[in-house]
PDB file of N, CA and C in Angstrom:
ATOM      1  N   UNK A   1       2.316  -9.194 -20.640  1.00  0.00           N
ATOM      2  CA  UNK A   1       2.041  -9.074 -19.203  1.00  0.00           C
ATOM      3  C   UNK A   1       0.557  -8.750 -19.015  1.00  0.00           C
ATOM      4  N   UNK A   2       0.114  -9.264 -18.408  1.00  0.00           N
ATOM      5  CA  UNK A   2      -1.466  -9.462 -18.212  1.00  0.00           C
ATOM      6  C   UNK A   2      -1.852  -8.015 -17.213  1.00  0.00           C
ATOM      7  N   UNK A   3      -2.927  -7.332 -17.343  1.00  0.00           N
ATOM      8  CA  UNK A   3      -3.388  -5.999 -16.735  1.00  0.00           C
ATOM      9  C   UNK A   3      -2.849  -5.968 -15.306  1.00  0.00           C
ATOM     10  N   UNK A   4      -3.612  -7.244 -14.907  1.00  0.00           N
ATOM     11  CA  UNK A   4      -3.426  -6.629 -13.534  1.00  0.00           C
ATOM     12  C   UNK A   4      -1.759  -7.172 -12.864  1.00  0.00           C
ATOM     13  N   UNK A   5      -0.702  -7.688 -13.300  1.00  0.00           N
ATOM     14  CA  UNK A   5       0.228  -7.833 -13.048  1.00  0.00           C
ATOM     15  C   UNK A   5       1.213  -6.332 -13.110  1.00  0.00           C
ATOM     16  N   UNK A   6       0.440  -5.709 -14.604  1.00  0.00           N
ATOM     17  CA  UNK A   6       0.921  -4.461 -14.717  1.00  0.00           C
ATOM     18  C   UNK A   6       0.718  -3.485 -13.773  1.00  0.00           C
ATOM     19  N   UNK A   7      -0.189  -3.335 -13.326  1.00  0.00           N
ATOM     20  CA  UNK A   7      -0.816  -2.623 -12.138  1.00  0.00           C
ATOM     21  C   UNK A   7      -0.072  -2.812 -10.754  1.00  0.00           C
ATOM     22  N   UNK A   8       0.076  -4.533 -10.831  1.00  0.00           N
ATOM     23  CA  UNK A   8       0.951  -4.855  -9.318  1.00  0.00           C
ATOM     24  C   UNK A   8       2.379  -4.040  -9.262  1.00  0.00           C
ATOM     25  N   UNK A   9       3.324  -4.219 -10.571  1.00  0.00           N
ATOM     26  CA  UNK A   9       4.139  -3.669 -10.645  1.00  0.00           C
ATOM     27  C   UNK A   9       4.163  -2.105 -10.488  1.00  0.00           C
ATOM     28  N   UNK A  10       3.060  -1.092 -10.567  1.00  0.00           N
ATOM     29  CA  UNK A  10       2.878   0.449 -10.537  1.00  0.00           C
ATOM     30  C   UNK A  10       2.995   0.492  -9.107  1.00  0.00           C
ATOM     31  N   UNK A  11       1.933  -0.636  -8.267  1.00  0.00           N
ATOM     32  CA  UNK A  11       1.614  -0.392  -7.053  1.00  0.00           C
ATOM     33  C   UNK A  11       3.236  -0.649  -6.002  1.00  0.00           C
ATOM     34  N   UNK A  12       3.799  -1.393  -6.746  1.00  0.00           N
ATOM     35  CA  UNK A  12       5.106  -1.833  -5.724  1.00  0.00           C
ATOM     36  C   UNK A  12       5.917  -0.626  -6.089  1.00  0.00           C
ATOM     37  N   UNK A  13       5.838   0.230  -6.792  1.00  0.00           N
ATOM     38  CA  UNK A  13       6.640   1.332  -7.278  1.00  0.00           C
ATOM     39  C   UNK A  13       6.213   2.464  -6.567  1.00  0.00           C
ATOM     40  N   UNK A  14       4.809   2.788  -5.893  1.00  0.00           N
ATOM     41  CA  UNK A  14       4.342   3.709  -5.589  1.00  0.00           C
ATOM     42  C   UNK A  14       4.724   3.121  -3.776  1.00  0.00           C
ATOM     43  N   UNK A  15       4.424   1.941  -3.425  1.00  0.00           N
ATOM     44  CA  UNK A  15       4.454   1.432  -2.019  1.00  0.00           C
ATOM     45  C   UNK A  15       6.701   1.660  -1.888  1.00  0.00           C
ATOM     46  N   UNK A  16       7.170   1.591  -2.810  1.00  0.00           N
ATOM     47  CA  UNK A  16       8.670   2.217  -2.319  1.00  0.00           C
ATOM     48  C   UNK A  16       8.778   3.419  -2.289  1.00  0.00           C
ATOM     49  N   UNK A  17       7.741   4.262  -2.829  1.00  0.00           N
ATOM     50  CA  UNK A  17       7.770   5.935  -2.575  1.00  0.00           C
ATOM     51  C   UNK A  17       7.403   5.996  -0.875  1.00  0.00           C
ATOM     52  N   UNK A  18       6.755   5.271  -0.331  1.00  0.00           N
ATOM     53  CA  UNK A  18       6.129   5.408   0.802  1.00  0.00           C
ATOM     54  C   UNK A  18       7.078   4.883   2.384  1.00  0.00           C
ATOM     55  N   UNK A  19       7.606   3.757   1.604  1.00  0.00           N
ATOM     56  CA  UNK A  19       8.251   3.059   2.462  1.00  0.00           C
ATOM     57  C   UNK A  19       9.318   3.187   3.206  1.00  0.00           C
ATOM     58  N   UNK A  20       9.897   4.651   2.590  1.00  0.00           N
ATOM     59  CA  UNK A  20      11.262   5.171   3.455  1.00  0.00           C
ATOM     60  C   UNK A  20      10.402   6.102   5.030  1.00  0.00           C
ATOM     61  N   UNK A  21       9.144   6.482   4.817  1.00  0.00           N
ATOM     62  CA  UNK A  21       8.712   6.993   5.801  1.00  0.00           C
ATOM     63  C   UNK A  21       8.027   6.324   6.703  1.00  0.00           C
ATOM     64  N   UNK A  22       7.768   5.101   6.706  1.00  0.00           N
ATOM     65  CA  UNK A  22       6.841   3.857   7.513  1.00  0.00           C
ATOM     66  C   UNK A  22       8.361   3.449   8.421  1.00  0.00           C
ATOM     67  N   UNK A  23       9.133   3.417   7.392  1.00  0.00           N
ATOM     68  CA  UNK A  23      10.482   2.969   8.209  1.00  0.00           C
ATOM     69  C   UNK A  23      11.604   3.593   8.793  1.00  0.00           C
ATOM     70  N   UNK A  24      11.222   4.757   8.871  1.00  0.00           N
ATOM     71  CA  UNK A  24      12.231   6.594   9.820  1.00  0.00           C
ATOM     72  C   UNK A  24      10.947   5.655  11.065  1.00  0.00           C
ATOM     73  N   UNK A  25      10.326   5.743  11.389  1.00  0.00           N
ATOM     74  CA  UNK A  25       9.353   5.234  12.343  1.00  0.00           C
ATOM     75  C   UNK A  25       9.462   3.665  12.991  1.00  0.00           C
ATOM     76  N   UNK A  26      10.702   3.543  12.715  1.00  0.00           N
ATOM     77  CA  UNK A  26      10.553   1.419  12.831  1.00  0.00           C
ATOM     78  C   UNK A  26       9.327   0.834  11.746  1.00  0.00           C
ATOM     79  N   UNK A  27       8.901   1.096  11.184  1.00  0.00           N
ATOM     80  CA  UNK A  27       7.462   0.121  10.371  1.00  0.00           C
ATOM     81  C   UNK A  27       8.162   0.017   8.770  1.00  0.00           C
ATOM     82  N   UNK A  28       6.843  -0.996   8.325  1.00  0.00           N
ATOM     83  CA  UNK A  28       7.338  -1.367   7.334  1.00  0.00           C
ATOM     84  C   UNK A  28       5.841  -1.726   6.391  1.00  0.00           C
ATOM     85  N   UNK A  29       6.222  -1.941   5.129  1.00  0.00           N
ATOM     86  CA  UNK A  29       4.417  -2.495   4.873  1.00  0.00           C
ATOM     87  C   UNK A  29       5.014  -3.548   3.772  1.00  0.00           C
ATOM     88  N   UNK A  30       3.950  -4.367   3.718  1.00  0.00           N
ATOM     89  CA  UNK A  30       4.140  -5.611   2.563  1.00  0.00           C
ATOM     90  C   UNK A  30       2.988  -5.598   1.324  1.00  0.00           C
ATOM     91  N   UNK A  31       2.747  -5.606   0.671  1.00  0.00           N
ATOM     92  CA  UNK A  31       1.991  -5.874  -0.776  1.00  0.00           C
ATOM     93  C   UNK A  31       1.923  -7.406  -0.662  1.00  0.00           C
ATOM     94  N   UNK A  32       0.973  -7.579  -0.284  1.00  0.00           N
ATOM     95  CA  UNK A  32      -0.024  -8.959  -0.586  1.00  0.00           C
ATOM     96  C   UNK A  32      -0.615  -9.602  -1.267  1.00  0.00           C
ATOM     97  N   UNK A  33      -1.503  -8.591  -2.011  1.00  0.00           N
ATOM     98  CA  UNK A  33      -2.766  -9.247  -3.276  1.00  0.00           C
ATOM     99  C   UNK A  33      -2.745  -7.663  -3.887  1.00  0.00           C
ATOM    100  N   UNK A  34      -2.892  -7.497  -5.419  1.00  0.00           N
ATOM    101  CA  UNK A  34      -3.899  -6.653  -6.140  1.00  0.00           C
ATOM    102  C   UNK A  34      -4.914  -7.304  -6.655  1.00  0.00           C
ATOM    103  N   UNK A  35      -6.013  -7.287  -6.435  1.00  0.00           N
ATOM    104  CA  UNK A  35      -7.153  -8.104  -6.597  1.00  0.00           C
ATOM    105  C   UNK A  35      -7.915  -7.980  -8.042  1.00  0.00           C
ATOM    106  N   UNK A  36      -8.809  -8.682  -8.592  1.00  0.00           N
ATOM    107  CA  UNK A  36      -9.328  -8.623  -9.674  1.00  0.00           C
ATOM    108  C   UNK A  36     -10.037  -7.396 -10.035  1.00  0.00           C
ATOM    109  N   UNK A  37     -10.561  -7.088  -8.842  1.00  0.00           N
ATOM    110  CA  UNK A  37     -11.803  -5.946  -8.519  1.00  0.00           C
ATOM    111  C   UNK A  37     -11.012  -4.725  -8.012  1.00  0.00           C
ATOM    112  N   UNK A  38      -9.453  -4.276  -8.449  1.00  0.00           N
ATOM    113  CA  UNK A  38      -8.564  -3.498  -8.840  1.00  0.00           C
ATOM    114  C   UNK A  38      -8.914  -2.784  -6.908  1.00  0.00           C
ATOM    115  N   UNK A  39      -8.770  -3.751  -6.135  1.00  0.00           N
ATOM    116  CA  UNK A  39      -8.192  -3.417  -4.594  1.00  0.00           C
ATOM    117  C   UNK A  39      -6.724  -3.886  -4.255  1.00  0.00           C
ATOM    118  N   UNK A  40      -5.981  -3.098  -3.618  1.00  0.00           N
ATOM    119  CA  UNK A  40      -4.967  -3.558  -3.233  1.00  0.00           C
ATOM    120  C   UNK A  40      -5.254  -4.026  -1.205  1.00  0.00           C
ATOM    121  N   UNK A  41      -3.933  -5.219  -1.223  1.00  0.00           N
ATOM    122  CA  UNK A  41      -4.050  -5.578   0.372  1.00  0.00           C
ATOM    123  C   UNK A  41      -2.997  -5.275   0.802  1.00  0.00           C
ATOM    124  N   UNK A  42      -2.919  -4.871   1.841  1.00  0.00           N
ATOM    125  CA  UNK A  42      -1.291  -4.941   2.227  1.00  0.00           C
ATOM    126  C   UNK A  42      -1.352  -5.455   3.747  1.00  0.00           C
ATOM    127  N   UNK A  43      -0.070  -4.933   4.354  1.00  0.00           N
ATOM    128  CA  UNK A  43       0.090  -5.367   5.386  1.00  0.00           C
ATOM    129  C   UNK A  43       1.038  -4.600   6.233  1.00  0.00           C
ATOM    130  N   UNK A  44       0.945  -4.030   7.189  1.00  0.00           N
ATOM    131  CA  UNK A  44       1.641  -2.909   7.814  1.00  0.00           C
ATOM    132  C   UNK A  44       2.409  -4.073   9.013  1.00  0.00           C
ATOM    133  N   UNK A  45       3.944  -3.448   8.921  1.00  0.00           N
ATOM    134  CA  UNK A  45       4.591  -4.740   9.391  1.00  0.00           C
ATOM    135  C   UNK A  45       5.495  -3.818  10.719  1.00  0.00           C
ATOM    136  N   UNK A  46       6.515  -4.014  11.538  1.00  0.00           N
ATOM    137  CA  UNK A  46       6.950  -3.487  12.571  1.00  0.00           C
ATOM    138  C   UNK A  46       6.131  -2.964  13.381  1.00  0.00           C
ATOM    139  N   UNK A  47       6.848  -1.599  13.352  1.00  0.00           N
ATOM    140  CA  UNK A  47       6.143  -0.582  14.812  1.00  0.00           C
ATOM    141  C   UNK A  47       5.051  -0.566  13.977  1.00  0.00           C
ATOM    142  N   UNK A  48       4.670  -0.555  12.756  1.00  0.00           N
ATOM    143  CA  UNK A  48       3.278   0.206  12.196  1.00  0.00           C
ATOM    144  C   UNK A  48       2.384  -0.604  12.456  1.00  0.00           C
ATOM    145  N   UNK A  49       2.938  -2.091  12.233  1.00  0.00           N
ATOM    146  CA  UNK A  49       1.709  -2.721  13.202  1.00  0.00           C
ATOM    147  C   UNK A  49       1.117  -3.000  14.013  1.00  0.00           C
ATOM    148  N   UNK A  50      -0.360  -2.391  14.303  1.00  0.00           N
ATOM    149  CA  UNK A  50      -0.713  -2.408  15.552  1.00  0.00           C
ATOM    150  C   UNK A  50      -0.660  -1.904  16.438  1.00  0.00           C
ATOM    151  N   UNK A  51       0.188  -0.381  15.772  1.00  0.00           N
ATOM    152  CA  UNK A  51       0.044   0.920  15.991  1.00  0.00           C
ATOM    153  C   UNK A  51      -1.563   1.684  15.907  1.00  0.00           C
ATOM    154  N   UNK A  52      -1.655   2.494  17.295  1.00  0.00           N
ATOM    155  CA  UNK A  52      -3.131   3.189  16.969  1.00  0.00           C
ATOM    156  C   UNK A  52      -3.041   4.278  15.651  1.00  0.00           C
ATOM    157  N   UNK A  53      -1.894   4.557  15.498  1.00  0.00           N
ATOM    158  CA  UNK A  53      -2.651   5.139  14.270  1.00  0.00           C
ATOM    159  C   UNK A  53      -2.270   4.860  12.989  1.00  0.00           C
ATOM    160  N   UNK A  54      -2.452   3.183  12.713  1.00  0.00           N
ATOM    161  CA  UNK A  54      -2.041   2.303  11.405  1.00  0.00           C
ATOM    162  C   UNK A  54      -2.846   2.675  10.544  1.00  0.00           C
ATOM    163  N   UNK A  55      -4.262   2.293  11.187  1.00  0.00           N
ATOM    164  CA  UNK A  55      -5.473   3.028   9.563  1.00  0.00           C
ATOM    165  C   UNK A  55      -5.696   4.235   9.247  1.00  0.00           C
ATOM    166  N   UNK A  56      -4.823   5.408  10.131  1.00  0.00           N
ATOM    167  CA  UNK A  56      -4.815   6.877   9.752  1.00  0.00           C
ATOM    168  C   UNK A  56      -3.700   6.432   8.630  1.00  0.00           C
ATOM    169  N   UNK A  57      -2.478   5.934   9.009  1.00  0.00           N
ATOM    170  CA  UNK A  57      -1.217   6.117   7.532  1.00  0.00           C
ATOM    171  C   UNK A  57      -1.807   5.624   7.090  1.00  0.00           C
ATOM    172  N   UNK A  58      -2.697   4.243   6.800  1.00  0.00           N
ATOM    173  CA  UNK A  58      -2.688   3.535   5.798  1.00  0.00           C
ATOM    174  C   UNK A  58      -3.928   4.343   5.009  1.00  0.00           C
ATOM    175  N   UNK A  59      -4.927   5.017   5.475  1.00  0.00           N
ATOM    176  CA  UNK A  59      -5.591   6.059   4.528  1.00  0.00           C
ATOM    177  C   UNK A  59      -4.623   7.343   4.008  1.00  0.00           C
ATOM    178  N   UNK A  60      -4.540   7.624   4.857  1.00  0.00           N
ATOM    179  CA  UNK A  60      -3.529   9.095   4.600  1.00  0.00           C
ATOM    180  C   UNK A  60      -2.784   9.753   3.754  1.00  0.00           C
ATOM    181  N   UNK A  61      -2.191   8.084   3.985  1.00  0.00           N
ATOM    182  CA  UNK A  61      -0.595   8.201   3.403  1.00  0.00           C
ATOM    183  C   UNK A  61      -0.297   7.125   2.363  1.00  0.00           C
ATOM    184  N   UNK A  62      -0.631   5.967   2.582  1.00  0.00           N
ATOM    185  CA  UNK A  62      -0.235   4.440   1.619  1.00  0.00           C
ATOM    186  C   UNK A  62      -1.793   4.578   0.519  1.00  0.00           C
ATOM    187  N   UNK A  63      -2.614   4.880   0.988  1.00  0.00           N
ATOM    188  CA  UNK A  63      -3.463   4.905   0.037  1.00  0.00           C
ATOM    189  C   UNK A  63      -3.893   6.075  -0.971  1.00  0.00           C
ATOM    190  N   UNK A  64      -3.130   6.884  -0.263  1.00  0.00           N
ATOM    191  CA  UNK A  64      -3.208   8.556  -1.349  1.00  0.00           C
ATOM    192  C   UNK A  64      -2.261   8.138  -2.558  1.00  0.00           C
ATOM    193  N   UNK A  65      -1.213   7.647  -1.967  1.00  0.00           N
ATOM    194  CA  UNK A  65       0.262   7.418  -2.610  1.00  0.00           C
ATOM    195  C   UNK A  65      -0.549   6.721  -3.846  1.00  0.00           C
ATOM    196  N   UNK A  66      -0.806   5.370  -3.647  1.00  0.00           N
ATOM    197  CA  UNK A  66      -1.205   4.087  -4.441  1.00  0.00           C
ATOM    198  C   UNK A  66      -2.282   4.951  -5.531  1.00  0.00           C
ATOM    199  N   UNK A  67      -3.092   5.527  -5.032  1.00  0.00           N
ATOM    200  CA  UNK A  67      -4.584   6.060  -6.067  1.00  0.00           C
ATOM    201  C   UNK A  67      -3.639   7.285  -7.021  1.00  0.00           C
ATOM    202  N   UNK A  68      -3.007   8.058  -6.268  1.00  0.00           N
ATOM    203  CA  UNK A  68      -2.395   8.901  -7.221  1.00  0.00           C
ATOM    204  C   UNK A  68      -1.854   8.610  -8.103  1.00  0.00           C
ATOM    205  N   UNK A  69      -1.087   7.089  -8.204  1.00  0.00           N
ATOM    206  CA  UNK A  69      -0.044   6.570  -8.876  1.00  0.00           C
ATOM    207  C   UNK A  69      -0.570   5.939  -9.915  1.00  0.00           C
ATOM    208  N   UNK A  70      -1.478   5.192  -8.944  1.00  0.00           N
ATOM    209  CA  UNK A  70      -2.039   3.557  -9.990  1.00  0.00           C
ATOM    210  C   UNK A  70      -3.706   3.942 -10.051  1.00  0.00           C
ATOM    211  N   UNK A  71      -4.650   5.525 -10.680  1.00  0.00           N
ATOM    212  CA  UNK A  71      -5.711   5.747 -10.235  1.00  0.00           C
ATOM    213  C   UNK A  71      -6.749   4.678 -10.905  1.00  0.00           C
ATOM    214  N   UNK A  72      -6.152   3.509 -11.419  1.00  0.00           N
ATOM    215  CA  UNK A  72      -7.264   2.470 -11.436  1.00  0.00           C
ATOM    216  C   UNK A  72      -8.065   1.828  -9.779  1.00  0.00           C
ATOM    217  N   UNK A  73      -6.654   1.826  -9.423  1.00  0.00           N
ATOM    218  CA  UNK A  73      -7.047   1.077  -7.752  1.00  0.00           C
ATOM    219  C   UNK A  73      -8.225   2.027  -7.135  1.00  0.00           C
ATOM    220  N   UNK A  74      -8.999   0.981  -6.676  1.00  0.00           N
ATOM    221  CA  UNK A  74     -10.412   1.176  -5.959  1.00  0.00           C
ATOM    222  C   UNK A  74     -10.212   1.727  -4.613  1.00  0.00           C
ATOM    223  N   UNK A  75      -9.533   0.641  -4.152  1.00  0.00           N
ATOM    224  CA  UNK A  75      -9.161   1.206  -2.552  1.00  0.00           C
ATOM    225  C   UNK A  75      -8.161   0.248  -2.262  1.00  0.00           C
ATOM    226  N   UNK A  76      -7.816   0.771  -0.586  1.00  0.00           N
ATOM    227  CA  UNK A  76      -6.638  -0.220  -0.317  1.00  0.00           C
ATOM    228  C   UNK A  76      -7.213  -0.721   1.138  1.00  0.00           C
ATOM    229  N   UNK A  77      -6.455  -1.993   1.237  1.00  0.00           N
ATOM    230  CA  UNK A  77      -6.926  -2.508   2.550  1.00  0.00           C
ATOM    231  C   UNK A  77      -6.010  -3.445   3.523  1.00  0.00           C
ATOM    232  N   UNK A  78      -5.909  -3.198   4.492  1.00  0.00           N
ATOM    233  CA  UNK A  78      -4.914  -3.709   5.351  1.00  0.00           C
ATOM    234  C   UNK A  78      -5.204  -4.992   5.819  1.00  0.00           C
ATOM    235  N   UNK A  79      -4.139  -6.147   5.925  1.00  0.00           N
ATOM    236  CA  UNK A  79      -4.801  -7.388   6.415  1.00  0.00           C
ATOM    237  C   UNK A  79      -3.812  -7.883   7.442  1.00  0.00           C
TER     238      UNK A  79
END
């Protein structure tokens, strides 16, 4: 299994730690890309999207989660 596939798999493990609380709220998030340059993308889906305070969870909360887990990842970014 090639690095960064390994990594995708940490990150989808750390984004289901997260995901029971995006969704007590109606929201939801999707995993998109882990990128070469060890960024993750995601995508904040339901109520979370497009919610005013999407890029507070998605720093807060989805991206504490992800760095704690997987502390290769650079950063995370919403698309």
């Amino acid at each position: 299994m090639s690095e960064i596939k390994a990594i995708k798999e940490r990150v989808k493990k750390a984004l289901e730690r997260v995901r029971p609380y995006l969704q007590s709220d109606g929201g939801d998030i999707e995993l998109l890309e882990v990128t070469e340059d060890l960024s993750v993308k995601v995508r904040l889906t339901g109520a979370c999207h497009g919610c005013p305070y999407s890029m507070q969870t998605l720093k807060a909360g989805v991206e504490q989660v992800i760095m704690k887990e997987v502390p290769e990842i650079k950063r995370v970014i919403s698309s």
